[in-house]
PDB file of N, CA and C in Angstrom:
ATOM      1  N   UNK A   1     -22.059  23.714   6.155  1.00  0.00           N
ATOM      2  CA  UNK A   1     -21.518  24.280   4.937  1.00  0.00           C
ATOM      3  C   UNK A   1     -20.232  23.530   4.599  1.00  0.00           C
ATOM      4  N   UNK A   2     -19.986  23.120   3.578  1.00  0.00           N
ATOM      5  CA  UNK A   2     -18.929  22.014   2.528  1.00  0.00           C
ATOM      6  C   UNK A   2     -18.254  22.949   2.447  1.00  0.00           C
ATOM      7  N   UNK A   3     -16.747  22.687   2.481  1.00  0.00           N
ATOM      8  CA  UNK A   3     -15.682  23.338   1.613  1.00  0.00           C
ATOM      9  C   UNK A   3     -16.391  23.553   0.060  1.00  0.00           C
ATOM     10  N   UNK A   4     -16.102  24.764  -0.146  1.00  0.00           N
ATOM     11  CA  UNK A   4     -16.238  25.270  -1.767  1.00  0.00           C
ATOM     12  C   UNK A   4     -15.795  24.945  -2.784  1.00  0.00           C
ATOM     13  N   UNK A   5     -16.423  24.885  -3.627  1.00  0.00           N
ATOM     14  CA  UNK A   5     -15.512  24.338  -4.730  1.00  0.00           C
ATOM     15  C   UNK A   5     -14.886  25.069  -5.497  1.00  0.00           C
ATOM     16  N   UNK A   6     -13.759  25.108  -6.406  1.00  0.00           N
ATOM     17  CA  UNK A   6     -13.156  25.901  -7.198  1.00  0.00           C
ATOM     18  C   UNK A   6     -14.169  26.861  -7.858  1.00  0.00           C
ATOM     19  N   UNK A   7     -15.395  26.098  -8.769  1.00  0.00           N
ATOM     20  CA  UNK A   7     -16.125  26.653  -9.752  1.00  0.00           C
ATOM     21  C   UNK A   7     -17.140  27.945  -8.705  1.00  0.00           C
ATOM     22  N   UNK A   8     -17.478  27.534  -7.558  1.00  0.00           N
ATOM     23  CA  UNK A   8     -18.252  28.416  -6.520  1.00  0.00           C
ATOM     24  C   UNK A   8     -17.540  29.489  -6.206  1.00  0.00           C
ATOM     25  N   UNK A   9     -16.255  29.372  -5.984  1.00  0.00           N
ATOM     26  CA  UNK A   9     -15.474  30.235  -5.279  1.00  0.00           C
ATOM     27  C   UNK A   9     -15.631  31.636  -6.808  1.00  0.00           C
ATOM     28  N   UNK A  10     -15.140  31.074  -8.068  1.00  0.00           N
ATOM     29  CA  UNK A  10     -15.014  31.819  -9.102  1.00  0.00           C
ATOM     30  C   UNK A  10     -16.342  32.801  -9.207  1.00  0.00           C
ATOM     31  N   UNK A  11     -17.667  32.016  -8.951  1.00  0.00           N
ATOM     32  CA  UNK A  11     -18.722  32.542  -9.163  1.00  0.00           C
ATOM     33  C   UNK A  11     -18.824  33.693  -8.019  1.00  0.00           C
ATOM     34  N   UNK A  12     -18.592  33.682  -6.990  1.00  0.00           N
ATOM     35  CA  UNK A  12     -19.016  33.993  -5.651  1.00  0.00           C
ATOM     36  C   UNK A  12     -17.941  35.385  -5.059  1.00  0.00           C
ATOM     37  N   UNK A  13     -18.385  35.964  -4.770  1.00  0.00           N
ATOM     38  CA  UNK A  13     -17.319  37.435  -4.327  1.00  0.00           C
ATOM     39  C   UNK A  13     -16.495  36.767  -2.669  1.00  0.00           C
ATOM     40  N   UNK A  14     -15.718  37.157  -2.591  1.00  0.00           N
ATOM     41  CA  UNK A  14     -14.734  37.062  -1.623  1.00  0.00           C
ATOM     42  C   UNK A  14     -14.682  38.481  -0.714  1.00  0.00           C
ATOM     43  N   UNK A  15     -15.010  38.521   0.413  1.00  0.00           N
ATOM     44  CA  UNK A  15     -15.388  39.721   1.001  1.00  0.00           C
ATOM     45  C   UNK A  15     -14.520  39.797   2.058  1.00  0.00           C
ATOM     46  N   UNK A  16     -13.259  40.558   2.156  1.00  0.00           N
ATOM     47  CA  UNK A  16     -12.396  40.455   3.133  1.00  0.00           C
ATOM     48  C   UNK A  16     -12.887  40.877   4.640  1.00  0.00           C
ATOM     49  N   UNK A  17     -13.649  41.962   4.464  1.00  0.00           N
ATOM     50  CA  UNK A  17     -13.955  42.720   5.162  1.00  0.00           C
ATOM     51  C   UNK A  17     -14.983  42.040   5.833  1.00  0.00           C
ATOM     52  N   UNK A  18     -15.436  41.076   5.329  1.00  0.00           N
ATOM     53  CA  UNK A  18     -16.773  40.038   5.969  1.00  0.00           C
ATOM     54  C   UNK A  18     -15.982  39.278   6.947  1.00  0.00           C
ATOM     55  N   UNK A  19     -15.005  38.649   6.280  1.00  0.00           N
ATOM     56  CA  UNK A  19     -14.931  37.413   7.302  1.00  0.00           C
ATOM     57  C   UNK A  19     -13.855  38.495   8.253  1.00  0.00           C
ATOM     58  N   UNK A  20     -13.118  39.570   8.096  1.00  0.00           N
ATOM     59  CA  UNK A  20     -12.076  40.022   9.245  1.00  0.00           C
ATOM     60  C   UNK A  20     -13.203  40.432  10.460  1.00  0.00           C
ATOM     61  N   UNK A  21     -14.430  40.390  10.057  1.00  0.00           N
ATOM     62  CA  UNK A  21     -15.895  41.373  10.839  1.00  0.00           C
ATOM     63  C   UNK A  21     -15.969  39.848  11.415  1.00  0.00           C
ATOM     64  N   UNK A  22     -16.235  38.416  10.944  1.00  0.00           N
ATOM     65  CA  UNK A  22     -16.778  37.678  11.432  1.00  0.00           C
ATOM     66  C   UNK A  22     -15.564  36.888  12.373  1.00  0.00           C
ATOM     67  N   UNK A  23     -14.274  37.249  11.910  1.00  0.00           N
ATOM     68  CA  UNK A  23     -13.392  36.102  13.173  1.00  0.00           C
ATOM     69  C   UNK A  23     -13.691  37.570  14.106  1.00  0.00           C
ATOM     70  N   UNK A  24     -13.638  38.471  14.472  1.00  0.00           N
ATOM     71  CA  UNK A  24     -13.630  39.377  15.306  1.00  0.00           C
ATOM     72  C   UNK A  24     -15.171  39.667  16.064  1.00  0.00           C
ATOM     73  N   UNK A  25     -16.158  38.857  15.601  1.00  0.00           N
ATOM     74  CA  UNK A  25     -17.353  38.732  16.076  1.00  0.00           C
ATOM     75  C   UNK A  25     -17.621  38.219  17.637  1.00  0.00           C
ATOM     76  N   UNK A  26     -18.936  38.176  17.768  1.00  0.00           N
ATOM     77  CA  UNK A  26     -19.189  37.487  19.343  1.00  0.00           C
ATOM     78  C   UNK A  26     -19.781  35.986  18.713  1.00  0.00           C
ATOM     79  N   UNK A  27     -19.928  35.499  17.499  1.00  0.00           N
ATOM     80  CA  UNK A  27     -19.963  33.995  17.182  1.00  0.00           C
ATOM     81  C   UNK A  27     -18.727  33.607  17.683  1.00  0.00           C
ATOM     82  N   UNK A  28     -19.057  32.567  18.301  1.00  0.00           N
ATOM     83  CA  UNK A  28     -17.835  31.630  18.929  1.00  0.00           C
ATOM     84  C   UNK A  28     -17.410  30.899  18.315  1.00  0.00           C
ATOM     85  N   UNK A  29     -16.139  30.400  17.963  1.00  0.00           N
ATOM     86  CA  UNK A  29     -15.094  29.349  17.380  1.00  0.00           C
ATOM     87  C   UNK A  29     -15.570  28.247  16.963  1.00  0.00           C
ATOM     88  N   UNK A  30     -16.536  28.090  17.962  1.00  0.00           N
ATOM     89  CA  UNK A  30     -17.346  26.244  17.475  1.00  0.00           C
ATOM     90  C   UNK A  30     -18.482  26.712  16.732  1.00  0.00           C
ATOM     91  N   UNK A  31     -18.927  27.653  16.627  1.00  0.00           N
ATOM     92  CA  UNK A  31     -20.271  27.810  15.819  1.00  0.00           C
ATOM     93  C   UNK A  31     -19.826  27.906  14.512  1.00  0.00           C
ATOM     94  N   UNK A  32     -18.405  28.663  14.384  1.00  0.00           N
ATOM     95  CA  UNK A  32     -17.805  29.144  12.911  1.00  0.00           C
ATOM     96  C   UNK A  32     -17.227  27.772  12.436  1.00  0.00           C
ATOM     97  N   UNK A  33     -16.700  26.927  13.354  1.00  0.00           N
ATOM     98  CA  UNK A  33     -15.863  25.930  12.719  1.00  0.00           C
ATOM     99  C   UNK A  33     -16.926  24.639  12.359  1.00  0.00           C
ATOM    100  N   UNK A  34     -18.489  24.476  13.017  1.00  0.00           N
ATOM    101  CA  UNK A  34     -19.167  23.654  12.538  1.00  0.00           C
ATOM    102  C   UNK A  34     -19.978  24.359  11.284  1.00  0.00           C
ATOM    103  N   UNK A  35     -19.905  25.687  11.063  1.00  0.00           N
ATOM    104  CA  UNK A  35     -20.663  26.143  10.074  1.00  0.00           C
ATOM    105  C   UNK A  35     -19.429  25.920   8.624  1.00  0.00           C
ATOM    106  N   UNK A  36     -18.227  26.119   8.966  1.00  0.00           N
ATOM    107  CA  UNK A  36     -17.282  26.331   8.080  1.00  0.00           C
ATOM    108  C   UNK A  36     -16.273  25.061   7.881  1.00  0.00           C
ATOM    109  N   UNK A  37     -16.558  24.275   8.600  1.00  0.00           N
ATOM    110  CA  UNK A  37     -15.147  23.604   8.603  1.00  0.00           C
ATOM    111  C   UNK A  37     -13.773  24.173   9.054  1.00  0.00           C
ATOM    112  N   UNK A  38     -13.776  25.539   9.115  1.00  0.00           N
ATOM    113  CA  UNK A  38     -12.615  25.812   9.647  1.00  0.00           C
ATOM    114  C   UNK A  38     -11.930  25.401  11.189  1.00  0.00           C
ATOM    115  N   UNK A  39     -11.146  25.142  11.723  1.00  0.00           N
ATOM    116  CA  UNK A  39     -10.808  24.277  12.838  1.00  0.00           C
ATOM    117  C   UNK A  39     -11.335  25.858  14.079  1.00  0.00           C
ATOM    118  N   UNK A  40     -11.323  25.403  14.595  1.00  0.00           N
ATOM    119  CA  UNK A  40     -11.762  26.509  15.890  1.00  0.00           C
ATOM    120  C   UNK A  40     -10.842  26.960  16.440  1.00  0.00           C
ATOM    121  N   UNK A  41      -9.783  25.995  16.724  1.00  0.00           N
ATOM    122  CA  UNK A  41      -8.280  26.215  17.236  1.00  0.00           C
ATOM    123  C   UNK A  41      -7.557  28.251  15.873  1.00  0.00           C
ATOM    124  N   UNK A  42      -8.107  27.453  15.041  1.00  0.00           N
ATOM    125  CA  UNK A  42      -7.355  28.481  13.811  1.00  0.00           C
ATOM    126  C   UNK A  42      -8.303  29.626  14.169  1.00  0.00           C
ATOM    127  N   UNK A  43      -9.701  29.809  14.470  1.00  0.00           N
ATOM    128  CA  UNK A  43     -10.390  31.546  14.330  1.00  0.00           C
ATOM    129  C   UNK A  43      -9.206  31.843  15.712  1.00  0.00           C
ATOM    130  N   UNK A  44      -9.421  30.762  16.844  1.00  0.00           N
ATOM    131  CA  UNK A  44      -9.262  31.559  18.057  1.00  0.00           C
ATOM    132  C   UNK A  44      -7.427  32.158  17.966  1.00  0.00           C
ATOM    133  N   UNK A  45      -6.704  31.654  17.260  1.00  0.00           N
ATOM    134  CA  UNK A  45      -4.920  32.007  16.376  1.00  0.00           C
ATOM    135  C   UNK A  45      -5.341  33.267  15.788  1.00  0.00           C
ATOM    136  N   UNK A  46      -6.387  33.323  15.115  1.00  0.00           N
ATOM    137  CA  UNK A  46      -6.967  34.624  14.272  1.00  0.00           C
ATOM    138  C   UNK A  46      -7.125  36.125  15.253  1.00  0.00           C
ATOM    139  N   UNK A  47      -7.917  35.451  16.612  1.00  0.00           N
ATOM    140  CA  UNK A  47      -8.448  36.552  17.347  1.00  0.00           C
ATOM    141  C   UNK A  47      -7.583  36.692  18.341  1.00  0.00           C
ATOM    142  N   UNK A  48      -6.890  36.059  18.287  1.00  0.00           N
ATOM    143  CA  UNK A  48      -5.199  36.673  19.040  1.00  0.00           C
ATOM    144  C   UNK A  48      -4.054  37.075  18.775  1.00  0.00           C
ATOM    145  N   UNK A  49      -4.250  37.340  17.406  1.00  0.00           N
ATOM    146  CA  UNK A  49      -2.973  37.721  16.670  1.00  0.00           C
ATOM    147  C   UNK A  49      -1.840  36.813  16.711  1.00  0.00           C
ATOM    148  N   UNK A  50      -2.150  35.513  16.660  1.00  0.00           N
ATOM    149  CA  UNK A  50      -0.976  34.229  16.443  1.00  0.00           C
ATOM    150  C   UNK A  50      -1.366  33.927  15.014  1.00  0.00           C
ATOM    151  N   UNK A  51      -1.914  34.554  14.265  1.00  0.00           N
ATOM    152  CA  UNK A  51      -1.873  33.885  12.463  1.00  0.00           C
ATOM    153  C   UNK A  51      -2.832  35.570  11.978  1.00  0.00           C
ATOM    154  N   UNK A  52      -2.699  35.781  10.736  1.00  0.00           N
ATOM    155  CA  UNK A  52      -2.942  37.102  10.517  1.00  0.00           C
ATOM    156  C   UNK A  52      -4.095  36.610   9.208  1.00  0.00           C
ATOM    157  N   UNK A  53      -4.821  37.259   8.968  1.00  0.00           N
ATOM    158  CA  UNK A  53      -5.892  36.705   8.394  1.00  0.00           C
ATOM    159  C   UNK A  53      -5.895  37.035   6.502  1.00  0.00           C
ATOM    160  N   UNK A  54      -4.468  37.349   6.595  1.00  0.00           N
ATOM    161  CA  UNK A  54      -3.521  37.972   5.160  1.00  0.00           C
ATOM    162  C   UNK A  54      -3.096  36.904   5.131  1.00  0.00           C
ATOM    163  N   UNK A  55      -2.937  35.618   5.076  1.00  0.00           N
ATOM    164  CA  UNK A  55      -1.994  34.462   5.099  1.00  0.00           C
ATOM    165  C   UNK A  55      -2.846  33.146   4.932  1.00  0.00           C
ATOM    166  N   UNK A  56      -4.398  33.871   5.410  1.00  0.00           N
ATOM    167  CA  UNK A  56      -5.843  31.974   5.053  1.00  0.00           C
ATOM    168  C   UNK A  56      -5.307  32.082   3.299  1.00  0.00           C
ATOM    169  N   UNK A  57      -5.801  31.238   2.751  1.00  0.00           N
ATOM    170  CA  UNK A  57      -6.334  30.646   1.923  1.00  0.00           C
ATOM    171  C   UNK A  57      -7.089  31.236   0.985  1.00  0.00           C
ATOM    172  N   UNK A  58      -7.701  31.794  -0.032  1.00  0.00           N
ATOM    173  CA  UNK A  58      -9.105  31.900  -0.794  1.00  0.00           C
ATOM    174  C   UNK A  58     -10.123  31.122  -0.259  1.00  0.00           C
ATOM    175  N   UNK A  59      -9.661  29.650  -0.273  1.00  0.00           N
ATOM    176  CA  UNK A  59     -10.830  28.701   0.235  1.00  0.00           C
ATOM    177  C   UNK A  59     -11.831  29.401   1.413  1.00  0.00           C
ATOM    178  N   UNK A  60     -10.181  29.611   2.527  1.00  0.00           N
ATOM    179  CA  UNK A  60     -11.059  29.631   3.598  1.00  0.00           C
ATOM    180  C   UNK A  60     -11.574  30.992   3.968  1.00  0.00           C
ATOM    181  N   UNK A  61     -11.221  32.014   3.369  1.00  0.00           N
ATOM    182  CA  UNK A  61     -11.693  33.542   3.215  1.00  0.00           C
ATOM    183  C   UNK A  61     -13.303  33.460   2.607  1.00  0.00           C
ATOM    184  N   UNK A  62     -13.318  32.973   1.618  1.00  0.00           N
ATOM    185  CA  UNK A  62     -14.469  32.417   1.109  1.00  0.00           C
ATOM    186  C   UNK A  62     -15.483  32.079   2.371  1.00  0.00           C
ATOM    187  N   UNK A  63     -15.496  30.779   2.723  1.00  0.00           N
ATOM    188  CA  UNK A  63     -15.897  30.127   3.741  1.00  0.00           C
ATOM    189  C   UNK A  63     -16.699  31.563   4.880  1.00  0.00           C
ATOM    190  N   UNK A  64     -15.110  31.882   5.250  1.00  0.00           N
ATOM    191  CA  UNK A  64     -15.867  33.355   6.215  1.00  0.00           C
ATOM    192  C   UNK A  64     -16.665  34.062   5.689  1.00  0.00           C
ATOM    193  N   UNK A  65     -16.365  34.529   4.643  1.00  0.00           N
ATOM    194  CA  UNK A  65     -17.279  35.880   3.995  1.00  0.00           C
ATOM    195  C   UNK A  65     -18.951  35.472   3.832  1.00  0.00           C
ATOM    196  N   UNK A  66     -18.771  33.973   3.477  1.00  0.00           N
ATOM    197  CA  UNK A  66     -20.280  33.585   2.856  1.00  0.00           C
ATOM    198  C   UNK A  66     -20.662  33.166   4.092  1.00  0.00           C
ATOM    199  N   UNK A  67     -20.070  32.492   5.037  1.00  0.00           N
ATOM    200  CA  UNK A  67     -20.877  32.633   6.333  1.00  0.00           C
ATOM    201  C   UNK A  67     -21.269  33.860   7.292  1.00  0.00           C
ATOM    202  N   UNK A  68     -20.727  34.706   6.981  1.00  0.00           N
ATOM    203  CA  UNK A  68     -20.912  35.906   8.006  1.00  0.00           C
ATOM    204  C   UNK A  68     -21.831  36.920   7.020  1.00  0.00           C
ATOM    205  N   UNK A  69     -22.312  36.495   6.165  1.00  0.00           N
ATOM    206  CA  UNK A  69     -23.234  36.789   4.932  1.00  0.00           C
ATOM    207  C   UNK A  69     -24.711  36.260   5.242  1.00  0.00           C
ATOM    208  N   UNK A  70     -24.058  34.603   5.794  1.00  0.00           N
ATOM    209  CA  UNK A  70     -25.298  34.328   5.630  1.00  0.00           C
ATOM    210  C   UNK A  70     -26.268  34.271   7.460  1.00  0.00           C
ATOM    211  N   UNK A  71     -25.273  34.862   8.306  1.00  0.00           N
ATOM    212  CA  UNK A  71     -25.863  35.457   9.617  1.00  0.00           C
ATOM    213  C   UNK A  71     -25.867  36.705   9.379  1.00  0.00           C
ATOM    214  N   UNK A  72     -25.617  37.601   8.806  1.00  0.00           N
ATOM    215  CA  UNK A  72     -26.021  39.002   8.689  1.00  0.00           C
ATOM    216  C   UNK A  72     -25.236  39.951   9.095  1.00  0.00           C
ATOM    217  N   UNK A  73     -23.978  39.459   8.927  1.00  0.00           N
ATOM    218  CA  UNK A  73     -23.000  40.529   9.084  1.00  0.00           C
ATOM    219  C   UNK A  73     -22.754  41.687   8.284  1.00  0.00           C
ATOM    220  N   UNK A  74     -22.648  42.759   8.337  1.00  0.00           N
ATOM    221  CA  UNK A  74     -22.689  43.635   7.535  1.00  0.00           C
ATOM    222  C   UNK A  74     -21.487  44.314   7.459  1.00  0.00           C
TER     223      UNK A  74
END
């Protein structure tokens, strides 16, 4: 999965509650960061409370939500 583009992101819902479900998941860091691009180093900052998940990006909120969407997170 590509970084998003501006016009996708607009189209596409942003689901906080998805991706706070998916860094807090049993998917591991490397599965999220080759599905997302996001660095692995950054979920595992996420799931230790060294970076707060009020402070990503849109981009990369995005990124989570539509991946933990598209494994079936609910």
């Amino acid at each position: 999965m590509n970084k998003p583009s501006d016009e996708e992101i607009l189209r596409g819902k942003i689901d906080m509650n998805l991706a706070t479900k998916l860094i807090y998941s049993n998917v591991s860091p490397y599965k999220i960061e080759a599905a997302t691009g996001i660095p692995n180093n950054n979920i595992y900052k996420l799931r230790h409370g060294e970076r707060n998940i009020i402070n990503l990006n849109v981009k990369t909120v995005y990124s989570l939500s539509e991946y933990a969407k598209k494994i079936g997170i609910k």
